[in-house]
Protein backbone atom coordinates (compact mmCIF):
# COMPACT_ATOMS: atom_id res chain seq x y z
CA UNK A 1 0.00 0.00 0.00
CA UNK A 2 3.28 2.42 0.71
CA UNK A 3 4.79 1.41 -2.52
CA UNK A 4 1.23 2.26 -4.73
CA UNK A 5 0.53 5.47 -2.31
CA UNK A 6 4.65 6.85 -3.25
CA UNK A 7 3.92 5.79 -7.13
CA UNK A 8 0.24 8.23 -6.84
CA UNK A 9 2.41 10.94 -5.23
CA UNK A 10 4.84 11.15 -7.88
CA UNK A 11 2.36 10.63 -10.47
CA UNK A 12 0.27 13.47 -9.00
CA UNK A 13 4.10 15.76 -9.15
CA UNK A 14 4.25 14.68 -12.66
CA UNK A 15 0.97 15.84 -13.70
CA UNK A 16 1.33 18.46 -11.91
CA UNK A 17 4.72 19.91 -13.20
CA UNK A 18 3.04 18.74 -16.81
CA UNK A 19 0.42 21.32 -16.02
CA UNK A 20 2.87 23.99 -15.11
CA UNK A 21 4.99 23.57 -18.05
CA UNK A 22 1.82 23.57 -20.38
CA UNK A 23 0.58 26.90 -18.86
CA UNK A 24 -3.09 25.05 -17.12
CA UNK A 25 -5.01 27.36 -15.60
CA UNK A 26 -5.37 25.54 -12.18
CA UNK A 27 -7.60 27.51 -10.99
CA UNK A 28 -10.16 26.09 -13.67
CA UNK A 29 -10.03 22.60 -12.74
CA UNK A 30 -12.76 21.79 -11.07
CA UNK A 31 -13.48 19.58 -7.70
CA UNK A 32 -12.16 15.94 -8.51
CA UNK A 33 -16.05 14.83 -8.81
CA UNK A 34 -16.50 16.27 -11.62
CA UNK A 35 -15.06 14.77 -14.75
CA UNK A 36 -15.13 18.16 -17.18
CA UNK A 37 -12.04 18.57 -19.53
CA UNK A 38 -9.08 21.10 -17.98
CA UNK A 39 -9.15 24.55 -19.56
CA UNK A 40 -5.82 25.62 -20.86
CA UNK A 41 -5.08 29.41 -20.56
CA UNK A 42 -2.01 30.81 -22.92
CA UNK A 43 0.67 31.61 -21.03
CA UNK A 44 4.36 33.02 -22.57
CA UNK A 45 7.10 30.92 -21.15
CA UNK A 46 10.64 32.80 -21.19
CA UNK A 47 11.63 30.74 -24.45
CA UNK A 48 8.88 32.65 -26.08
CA UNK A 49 9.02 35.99 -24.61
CA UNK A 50 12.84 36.29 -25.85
CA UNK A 51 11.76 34.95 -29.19
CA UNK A 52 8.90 37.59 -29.44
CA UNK A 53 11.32 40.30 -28.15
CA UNK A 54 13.57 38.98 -30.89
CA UNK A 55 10.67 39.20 -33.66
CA UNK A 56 11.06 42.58 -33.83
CA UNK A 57 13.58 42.95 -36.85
CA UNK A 58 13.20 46.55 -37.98
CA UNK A 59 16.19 48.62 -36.61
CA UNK A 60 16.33 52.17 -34.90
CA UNK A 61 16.31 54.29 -38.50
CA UNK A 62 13.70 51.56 -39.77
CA UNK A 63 11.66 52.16 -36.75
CA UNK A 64 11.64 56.03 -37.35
CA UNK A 65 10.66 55.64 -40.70
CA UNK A 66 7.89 53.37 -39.84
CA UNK A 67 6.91 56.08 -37.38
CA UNK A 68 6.41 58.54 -39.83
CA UNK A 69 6.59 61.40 -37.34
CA UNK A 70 10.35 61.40 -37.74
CA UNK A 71 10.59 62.90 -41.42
CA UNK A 72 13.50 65.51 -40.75
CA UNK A 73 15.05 63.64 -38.45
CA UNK A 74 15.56 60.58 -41.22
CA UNK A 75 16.61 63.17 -43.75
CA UNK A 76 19.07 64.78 -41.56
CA UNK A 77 20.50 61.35 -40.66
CA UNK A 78 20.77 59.87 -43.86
CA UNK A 79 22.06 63.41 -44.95
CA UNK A 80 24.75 63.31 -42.70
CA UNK A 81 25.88 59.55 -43.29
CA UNK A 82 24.50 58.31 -40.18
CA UNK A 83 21.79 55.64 -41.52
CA UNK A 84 24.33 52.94 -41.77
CA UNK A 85 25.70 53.20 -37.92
CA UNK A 86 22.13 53.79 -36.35
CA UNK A 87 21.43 50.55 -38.39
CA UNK A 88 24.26 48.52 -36.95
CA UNK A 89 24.32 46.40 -34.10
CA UNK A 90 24.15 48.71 -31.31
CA UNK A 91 22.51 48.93 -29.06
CA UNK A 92 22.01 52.72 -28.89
CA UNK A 93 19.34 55.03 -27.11
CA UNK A 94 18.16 58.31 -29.36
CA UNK A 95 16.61 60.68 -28.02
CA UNK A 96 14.42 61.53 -30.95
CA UNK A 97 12.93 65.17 -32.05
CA UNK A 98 10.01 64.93 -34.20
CA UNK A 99 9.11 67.17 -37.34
CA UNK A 100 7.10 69.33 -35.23
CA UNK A 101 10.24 70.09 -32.83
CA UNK A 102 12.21 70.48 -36.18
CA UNK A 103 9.91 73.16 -36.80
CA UNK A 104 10.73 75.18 -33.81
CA UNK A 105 13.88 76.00 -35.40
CA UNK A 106 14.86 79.05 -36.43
CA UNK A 107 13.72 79.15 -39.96
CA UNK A 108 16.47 77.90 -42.71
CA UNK A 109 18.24 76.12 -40.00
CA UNK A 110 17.49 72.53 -41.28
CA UNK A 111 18.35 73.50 -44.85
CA UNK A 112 21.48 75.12 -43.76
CA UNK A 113 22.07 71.53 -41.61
CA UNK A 114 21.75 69.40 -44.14
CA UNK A 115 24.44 71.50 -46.23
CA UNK A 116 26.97 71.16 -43.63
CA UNK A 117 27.59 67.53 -43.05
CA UNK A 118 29.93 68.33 -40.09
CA UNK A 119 27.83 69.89 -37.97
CA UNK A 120 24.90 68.35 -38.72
CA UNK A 121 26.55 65.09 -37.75
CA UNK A 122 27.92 66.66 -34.29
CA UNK A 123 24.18 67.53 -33.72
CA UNK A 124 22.56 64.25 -34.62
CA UNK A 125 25.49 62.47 -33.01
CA UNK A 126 24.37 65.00 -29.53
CA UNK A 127 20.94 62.85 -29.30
CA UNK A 128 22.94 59.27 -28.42
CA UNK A 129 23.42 57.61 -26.24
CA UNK A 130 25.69 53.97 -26.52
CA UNK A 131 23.46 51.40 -25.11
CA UNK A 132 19.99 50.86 -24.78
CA UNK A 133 18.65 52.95 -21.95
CA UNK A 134 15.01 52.19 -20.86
CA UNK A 135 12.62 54.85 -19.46
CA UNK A 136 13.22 52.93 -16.31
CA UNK A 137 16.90 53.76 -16.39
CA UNK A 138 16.61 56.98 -17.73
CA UNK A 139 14.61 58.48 -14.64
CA UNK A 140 17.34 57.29 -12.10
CA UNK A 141 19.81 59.72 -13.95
CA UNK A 142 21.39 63.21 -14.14
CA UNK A 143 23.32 63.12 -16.95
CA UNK A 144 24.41 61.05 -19.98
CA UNK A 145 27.07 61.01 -21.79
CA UNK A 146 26.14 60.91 -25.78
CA UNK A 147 28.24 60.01 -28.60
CA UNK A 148 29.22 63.27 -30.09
CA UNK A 149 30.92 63.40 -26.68
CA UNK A 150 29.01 65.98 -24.62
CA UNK A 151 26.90 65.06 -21.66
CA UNK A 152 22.80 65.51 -21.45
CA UNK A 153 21.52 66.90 -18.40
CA UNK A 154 18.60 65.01 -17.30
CA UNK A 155 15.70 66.16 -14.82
CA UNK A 156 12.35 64.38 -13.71
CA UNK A 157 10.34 66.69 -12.50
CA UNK A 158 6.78 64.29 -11.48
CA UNK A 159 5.89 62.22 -14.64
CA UNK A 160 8.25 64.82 -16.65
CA UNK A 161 11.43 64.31 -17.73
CA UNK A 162 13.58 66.61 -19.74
CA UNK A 163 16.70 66.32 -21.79
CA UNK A 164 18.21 69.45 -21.34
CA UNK A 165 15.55 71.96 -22.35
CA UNK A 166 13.52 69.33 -24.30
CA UNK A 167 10.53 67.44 -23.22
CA UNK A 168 10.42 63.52 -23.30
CA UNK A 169 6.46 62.99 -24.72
CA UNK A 170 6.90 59.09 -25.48
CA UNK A 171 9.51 56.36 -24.31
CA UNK A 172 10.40 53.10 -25.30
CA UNK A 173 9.89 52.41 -29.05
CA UNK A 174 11.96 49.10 -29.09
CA UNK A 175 14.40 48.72 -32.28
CA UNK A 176 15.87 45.82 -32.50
CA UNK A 177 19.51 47.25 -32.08
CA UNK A 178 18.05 49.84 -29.45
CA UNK A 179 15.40 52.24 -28.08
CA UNK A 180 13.89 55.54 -29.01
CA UNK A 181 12.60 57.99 -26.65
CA UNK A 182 11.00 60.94 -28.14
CA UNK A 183 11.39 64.60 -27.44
CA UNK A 184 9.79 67.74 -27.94
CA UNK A 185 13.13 70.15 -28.98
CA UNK A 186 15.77 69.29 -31.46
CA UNK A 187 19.46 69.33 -28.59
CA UNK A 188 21.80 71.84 -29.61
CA UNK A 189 25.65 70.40 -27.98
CA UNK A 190 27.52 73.81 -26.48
């Protein structure tokens, strides 16, 4: 009687760990006198949740593009020979300014930007940062250091957080070699 009560026990750890690794929804089993089929619920193991995080394909510039609020930005990127590297392996973090803060510029400043490949490149270059900084990380910092080689000031202020005098309106578009945060005012370096 031991021997067949040890042999239901494991059984019963089997099944059970079968039921965990195939995501049943214990809860839904009912009481043991009824005899109704188990419900399965979906459930993401973390096999699956790093090959849906690896799904997404389309790079940072690919991303932007994609976006379609990103326009200038693109141009001046691919303007200043920067498409290839934000397309590479990464991971960055770009602090992105959207048409609308491309706008705010003085007028004839873009045009003049994408004439001078230099300095368009040392501004471009001023919004990232190496590695891919989350939202989550971003908020726990002063100051980053970017890859034109200046640092960003950073301030949370509430549920605000600026780069330097620009406001951060949407975080964490997920690239596959990075992240994009978006802000409100193109970053001029000193």
């Amino acid at each position: 009687m031991k021997q067949s009560t040890i042999i239901v026990v494991i059984g019963g750890a089997v099944l059970l760990g079968a039921l965990v690794i195939f995501g049943v929804n214990m809860q839904s089993v009912n009481n043991t006198q009824s005899n109704t089929a188990l419900e399965t619920q979906p459930s993401i193991t973390p096999m699956e949740a790093e090959q849906e995080k690896s799904m997404n394909t389309k790079n940072i510039v690919e991303v932007a593009v994609e976006n379609g609020n990103f326009k200038t930005l693109v141009a001046a990127v691919q303007a200043a020979g920067l498409a290839e590297t934000l397309s590479g392996e990464g991971p960055f973090t770009v602090f992105a300014p959207t048409d609308e803060a491309f706008a705010k510029l003085p007028q004839g400043t873009v045009e003049g930007l994408l004439q001078d490949k230099e300095k368009l490149a040392q501004i471009l270059t001023y919004h990232v940062v190496s590695g891919k900084v989350m939202a989550k990380d971003v908020v726990g910092m002063s100051s980053a250091k970017t890859v034109q080689g200046s640092d960003v000031a950073i301030k949370v202020d509430g549920n605000t957080v600026m780069i330097n005098n620009a406001t951060v309106t949407m975080t964490d578009i997920e690239a596959s070699n990075g992240v994009i945060h978006v802000i409100d005012t193109v970053l001029m370096p000193q």
